[in-house]
C-alpha atoms as a PDB file:
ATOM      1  CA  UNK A   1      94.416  68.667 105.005  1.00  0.00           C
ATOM      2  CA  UNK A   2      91.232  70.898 104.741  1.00  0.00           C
ATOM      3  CA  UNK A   3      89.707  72.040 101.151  1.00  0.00           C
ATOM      4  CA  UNK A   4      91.200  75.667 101.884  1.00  0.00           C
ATOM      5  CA  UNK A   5      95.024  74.421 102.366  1.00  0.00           C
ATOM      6  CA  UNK A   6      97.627  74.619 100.017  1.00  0.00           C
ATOM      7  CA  UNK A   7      99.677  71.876  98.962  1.00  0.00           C
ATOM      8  CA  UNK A   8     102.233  72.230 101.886  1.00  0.00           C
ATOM      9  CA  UNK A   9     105.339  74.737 101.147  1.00  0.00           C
ATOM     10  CA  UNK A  10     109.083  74.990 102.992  1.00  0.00           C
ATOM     11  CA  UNK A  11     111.108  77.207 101.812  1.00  0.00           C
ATOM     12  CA  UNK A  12     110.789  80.639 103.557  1.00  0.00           C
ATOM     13  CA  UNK A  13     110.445  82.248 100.268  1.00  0.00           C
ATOM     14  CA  UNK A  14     107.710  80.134  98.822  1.00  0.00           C
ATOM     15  CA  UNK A  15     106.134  81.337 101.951  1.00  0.00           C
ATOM     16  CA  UNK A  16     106.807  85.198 101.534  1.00  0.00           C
ATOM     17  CA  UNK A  17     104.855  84.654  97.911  1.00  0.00           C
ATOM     18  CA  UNK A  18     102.253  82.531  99.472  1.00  0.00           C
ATOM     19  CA  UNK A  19     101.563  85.304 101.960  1.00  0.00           C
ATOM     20  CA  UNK A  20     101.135  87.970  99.003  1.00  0.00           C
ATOM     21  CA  UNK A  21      99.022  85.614  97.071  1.00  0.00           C
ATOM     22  CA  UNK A  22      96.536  85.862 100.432  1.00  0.00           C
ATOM     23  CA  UNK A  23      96.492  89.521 100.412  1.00  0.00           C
ATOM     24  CA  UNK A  24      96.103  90.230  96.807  1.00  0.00           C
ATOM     25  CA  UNK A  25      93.831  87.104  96.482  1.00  0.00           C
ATOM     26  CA  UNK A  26      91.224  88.436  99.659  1.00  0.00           C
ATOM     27  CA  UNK A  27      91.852  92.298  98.617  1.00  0.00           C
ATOM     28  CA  UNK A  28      93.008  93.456 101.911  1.00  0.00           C
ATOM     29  CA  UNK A  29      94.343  97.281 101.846  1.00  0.00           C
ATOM     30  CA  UNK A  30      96.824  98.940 104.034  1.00  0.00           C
ATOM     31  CA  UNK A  31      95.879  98.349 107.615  1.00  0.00           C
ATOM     32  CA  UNK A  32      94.073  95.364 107.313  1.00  0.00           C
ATOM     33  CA  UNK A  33      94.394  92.179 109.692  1.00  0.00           C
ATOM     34  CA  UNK A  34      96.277  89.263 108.351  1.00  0.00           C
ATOM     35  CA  UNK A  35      95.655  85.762 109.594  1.00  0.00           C
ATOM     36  CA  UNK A  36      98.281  84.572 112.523  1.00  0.00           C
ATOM     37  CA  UNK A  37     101.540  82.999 112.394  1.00  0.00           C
ATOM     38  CA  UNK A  38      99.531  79.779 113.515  1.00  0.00           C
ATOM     39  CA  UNK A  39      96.691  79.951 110.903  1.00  0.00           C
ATOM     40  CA  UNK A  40      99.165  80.791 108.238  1.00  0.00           C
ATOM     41  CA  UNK A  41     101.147  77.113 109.168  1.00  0.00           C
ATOM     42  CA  UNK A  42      98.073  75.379 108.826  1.00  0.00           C
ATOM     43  CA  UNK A  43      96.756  77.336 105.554  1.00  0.00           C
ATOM     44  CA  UNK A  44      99.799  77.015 104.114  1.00  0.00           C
ATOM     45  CA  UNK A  45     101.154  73.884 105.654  1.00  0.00           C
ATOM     46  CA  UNK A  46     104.516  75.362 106.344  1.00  0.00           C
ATOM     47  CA  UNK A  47     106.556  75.472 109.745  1.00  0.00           C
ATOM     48  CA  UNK A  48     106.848  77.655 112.402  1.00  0.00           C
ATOM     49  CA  UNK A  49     110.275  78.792 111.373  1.00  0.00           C
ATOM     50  CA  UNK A  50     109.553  79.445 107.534  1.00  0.00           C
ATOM     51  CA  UNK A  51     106.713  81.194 108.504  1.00  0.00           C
ATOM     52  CA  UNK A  52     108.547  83.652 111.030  1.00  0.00           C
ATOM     53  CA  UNK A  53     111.639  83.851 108.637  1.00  0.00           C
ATOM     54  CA  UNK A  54     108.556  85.274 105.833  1.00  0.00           C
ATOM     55  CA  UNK A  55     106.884  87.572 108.112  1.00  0.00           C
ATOM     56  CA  UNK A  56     110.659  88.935 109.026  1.00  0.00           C
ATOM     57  CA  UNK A  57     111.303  89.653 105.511  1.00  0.00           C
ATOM     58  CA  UNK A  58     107.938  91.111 104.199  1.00  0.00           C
ATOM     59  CA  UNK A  59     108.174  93.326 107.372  1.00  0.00           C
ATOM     60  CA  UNK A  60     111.439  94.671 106.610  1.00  0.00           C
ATOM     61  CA  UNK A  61     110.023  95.775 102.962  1.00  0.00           C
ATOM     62  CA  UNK A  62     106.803  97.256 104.265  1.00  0.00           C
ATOM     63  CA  UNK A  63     104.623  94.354 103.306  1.00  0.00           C
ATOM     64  CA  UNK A  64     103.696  93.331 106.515  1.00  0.00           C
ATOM     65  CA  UNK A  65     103.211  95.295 109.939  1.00  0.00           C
ATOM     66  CA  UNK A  66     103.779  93.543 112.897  1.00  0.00           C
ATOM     67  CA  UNK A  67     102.087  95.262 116.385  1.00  0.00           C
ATOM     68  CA  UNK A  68     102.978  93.389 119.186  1.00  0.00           C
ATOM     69  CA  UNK A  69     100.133  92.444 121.454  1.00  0.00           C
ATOM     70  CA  UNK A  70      97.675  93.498 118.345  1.00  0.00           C
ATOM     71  CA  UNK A  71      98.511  91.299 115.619  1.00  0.00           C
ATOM     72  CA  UNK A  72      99.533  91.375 111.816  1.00  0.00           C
ATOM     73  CA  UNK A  73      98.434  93.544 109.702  1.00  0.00           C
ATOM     74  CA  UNK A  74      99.297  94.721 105.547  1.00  0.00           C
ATOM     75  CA  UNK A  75     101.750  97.309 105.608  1.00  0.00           C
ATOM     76  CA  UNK A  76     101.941 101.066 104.794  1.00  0.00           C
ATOM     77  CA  UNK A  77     103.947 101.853 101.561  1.00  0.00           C
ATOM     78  CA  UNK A  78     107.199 102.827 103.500  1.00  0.00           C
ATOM     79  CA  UNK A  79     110.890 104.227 101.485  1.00  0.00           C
ATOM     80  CA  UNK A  80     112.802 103.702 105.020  1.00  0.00           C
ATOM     81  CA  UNK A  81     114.908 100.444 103.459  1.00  0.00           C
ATOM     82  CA  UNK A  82     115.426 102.381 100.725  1.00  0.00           C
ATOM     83  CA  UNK A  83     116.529 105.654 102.850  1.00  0.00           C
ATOM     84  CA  UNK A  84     118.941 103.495 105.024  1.00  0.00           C
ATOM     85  CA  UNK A  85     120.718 101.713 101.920  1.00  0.00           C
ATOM     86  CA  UNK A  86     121.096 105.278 100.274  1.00  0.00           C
ATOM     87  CA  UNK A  87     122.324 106.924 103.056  1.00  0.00           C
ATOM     88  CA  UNK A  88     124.573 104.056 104.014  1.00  0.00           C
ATOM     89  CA  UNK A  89     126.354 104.093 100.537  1.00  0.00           C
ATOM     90  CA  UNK A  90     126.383 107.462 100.214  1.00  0.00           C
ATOM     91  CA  UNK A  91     128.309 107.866 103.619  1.00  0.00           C
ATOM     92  CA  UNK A  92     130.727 104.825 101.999  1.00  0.00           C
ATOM     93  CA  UNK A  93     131.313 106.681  98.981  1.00  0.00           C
ATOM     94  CA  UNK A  94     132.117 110.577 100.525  1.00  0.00           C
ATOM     95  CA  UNK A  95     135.661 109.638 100.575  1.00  0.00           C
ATOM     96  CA  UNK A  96     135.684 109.229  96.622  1.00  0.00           C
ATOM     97  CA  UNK A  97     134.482 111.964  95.420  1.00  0.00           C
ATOM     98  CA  UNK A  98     130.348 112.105  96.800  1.00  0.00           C
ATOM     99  CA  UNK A  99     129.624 109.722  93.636  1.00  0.00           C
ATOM    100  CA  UNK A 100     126.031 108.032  95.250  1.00  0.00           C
ATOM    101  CA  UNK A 101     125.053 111.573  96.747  1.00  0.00           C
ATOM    102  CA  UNK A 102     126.021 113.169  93.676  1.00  0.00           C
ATOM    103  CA  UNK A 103     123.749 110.852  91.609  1.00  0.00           C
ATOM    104  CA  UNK A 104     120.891 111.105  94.134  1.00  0.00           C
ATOM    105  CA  UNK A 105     120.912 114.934  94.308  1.00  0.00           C
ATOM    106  CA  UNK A 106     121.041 115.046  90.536  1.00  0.00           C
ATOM    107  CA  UNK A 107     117.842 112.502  90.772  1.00  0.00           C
ATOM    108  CA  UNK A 108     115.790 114.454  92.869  1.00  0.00           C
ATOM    109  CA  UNK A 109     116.801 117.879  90.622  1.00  0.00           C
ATOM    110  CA  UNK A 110     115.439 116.248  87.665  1.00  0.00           C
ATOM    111  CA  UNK A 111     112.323 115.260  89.401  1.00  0.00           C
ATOM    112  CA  UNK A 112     111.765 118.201  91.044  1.00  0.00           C
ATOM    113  CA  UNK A 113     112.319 120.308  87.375  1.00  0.00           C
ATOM    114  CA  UNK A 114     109.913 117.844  85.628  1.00  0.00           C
ATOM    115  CA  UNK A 115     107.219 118.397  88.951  1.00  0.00           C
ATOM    116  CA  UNK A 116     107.457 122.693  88.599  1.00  0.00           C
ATOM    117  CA  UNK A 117     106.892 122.540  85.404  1.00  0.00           C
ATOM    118  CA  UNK A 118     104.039 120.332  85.711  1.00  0.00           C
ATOM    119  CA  UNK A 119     102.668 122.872  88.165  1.00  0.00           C
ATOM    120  CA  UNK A 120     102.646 125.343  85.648  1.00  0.00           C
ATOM    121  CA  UNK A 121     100.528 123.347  83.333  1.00  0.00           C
ATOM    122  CA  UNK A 122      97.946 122.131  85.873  1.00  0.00           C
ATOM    123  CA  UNK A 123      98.066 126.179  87.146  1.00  0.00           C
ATOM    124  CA  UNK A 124      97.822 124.286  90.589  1.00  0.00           C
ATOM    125  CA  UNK A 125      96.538 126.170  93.563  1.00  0.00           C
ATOM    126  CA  UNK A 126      99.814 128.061  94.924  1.00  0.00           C
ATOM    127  CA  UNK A 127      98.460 129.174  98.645  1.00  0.00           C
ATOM    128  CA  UNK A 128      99.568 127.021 100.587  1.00  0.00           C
ATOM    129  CA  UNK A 129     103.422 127.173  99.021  1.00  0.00           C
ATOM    130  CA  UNK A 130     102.868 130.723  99.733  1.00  0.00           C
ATOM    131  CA  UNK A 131     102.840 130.576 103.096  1.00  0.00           C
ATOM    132  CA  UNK A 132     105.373 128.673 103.637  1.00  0.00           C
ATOM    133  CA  UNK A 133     107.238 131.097 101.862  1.00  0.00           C
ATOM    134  CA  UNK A 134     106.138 133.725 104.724  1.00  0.00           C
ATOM    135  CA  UNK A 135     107.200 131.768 107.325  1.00  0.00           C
ATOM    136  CA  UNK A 136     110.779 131.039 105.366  1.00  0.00           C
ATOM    137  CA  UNK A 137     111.004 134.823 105.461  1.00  0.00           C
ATOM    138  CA  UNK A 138     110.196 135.267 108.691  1.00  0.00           C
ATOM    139  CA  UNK A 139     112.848 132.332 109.810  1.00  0.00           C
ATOM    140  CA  UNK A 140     115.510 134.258 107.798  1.00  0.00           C
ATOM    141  CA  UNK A 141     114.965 137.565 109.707  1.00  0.00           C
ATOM    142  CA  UNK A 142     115.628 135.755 112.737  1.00  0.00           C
ATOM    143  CA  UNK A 143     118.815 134.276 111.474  1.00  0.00           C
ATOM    144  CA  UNK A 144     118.104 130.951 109.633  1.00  0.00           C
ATOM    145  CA  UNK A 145     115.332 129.106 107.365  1.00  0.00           C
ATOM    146  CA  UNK A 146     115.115 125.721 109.749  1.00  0.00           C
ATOM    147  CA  UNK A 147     115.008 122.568 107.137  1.00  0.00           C
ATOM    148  CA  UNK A 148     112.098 121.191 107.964  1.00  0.00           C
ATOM    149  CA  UNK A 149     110.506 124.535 106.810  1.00  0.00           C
ATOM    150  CA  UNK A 150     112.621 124.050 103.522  1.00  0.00           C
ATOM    151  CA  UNK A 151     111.109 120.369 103.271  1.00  0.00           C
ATOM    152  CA  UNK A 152     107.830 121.556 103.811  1.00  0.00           C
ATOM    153  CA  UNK A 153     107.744 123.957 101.064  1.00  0.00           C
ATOM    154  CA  UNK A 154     108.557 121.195  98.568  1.00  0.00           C
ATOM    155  CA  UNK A 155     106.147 119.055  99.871  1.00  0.00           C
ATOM    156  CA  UNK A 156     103.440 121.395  99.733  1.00  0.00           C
ATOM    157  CA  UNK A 157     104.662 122.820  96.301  1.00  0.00           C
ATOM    158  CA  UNK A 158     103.769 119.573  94.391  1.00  0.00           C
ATOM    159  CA  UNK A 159     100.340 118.553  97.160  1.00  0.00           C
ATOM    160  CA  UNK A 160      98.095 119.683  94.143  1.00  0.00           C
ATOM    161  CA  UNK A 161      99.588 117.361  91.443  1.00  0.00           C
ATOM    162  CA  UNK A 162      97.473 114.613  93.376  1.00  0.00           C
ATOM    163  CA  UNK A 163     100.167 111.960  93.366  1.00  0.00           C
ATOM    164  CA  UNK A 164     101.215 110.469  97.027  1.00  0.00           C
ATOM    165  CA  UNK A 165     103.833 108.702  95.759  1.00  0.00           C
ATOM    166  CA  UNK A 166     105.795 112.395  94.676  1.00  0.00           C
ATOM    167  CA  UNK A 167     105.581 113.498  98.362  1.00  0.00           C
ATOM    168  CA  UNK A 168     107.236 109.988  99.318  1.00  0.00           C
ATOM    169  CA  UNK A 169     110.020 109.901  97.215  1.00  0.00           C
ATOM    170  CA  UNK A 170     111.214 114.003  98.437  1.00  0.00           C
ATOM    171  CA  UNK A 171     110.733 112.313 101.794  1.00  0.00           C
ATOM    172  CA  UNK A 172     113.126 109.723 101.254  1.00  0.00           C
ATOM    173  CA  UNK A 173     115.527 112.261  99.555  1.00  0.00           C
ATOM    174  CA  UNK A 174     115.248 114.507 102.139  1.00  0.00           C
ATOM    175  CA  UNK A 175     115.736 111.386 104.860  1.00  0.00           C
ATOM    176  CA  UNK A 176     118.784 110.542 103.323  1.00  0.00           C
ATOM    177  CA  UNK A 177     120.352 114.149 103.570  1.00  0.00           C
ATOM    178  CA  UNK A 178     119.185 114.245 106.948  1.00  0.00           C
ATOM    179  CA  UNK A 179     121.445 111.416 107.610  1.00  0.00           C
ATOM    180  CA  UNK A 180     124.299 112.945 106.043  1.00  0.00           C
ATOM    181  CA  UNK A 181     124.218 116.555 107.223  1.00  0.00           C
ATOM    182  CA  UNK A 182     127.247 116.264 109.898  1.00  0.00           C
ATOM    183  CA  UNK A 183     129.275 114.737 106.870  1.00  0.00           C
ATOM    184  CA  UNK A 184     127.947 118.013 104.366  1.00  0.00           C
ATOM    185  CA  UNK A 185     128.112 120.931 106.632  1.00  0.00           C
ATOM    186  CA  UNK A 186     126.775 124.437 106.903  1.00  0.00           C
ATOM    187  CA  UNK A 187     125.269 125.667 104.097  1.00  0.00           C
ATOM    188  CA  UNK A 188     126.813 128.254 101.729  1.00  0.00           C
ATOM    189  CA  UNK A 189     123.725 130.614 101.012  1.00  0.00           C
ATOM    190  CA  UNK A 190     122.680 133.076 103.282  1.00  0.00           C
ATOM    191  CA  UNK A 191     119.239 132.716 104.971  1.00  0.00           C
ATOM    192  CA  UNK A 192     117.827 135.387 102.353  1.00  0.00           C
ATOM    193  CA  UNK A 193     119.552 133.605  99.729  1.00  0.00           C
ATOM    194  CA  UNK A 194     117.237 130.170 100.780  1.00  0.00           C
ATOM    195  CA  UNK A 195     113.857 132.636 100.517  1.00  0.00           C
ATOM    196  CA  UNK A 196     114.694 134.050  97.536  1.00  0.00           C
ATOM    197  CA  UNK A 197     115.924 131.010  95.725  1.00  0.00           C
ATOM    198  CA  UNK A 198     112.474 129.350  97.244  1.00  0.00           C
ATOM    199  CA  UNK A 199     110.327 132.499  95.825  1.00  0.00           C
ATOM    200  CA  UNK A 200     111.861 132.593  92.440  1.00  0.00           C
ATOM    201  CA  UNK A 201     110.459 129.201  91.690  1.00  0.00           C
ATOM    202  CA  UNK A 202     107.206 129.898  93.303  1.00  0.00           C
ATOM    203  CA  UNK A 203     106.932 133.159  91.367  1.00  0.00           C
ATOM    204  CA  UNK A 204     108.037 131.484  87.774  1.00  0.00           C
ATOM    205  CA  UNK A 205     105.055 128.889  88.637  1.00  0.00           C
ATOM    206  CA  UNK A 206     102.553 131.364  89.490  1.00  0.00           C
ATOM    207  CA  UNK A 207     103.582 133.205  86.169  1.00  0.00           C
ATOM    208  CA  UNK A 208     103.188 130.352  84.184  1.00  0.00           C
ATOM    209  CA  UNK A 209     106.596 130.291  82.942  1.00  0.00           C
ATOM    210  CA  UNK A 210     107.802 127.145  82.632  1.00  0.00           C
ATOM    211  CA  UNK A 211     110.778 127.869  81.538  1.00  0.00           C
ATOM    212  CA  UNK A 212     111.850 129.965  84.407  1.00  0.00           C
ATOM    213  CA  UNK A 213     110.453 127.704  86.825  1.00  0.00           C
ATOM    214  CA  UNK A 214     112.659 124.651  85.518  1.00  0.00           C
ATOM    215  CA  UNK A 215     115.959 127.726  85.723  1.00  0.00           C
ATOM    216  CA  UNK A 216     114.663 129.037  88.908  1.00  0.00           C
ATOM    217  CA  UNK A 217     114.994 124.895  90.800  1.00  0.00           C
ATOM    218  CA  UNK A 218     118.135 124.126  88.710  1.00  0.00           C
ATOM    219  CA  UNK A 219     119.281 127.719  90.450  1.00  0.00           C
ATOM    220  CA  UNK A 220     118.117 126.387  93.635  1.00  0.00           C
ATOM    221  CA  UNK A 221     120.336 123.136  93.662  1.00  0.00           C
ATOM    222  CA  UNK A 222     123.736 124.981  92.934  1.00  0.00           C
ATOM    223  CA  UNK A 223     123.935 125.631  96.944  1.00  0.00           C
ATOM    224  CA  UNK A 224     123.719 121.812  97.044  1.00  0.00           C
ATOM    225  CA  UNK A 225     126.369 121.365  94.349  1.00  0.00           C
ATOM    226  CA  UNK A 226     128.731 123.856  96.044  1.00  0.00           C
ATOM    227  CA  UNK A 227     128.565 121.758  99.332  1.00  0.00           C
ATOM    228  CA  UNK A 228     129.461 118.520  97.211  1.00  0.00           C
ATOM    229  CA  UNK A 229     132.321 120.210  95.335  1.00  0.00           C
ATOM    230  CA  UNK A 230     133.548 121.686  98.624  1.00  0.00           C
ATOM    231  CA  UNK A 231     133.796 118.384 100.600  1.00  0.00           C
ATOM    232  CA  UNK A 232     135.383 116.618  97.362  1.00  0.00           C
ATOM    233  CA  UNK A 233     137.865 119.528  97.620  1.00  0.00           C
ATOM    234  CA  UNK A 234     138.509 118.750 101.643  1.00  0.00           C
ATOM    235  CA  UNK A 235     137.051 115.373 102.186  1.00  0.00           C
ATOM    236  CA  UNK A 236     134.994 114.572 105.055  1.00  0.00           C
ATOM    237  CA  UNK A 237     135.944 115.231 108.799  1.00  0.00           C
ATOM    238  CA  UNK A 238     138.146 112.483 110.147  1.00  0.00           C
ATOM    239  CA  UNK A 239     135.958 109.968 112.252  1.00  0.00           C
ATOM    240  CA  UNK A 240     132.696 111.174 111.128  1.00  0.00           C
ATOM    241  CA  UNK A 241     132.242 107.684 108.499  1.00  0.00           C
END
């Protein structure tokens, strides 16, 4: 056994921990190369299958990225497992009563009512939320604000708070209802109701009223409400689950 091996390890586990220790222990960052399969069974002395079982499992959580033909490398902070298991109870719960969708939209609300009013105090830099609100108005006069134009004004919205990990979560929020938008339905609010929903927040945050900011998003999340309270009223479409 060479000076750099470990005392030799089995369990597929041990080895998922082993394989953190590496990366924390070198300081390797997102994107970085991580030693092979084969270097990591003779650093670690562990076997071919413990090792692949490891790499499996930190690559489902985002740990590790593996590029076929390239190599391994330390993953990207990813949500995706997290999207998938939301949406996936969600869908199992729409037949009693939208319980996990309920929960999550009531989540992101209270996030999103702590992040405007957070704006307000920062007095953040409001252009580029602006536009977006153009080009919402311009997508209702032709019939329909599209939802990735709807996502992108949140995600803009909050850009100037500085944290990444705000834009990730609305992304996985927003992933999840992506998933689910057969089983919701058309939306109740008319194309000029989205804008002006959209503006009054915008407005209330340019104003510095944080009060009427925090009204103006709670506002905004009654169209999602209504489409909850109208499929507990009629229950999803058979054969969609």
């Amino acid at each position: 056994m060479t000076a750099s091996r470990r005392p030799r390890i089995g369990r597929a586990a041990e080895v998922q921990e082993a394989v953190k220790e590496i990366i924390l222990a070198r300081g390797l960052v997102a994107g970085d190369p991580l030693p092979t399969e084969f270097e990591l069974m003779d650093e670690l002395g562990a076997g071919r299958n413990s090792v692949r079982e490891a790499l499996k499992a930190l690559q489902a959580v985002g740990i590790v990225e593996i590029r076929h033909g390239f190599g391994m490398f330390v993953g990207r902070m990813t949500l995706s497992g997290l999207v998938d298991e939301l949406a996936f109870h969600s869908r199992m719960t729409l037949a009693d009563g939208c319980d996990e969708l309920g929960h999550l939209m009531e989540v992101r609300e209270l996030l999103e009512i702590g992040l405007v009013q957070r704006l307000v105090e920062e007095r953040a830099d409001l252009t580029p939320a602006t536009e977006i609100i153009a080009q919402m108005t311009a997508e209702a006069r032709a019939g329909a604000v599209s939802a990735q134009t709807d996502r992108r004004f949140h995600e803009v919205l909050y850009r100037p708070l500085g944290n990444p990990l705000v834009v990730r979560l609305l992304s996985a929020f927003w992933d999840v209802y992506a998933q689910l938008r057969d089983q919701l339905g058309d939306a109740d609010e008319s194309a000029e109701d989205v804008v002006r929903r959209h503006r009054d927040i915008l407005d209330a945050v340019a104003s510095g009223d944080g009060a009427g900011a925090a009204a103006a998003m709670r506002a905004h999340f009654d169209g999602v409400r209504a489409r909850l309270v109208r499929l507990r009223q009629s229950g999803p479409v058979p054969g969609e689950l």
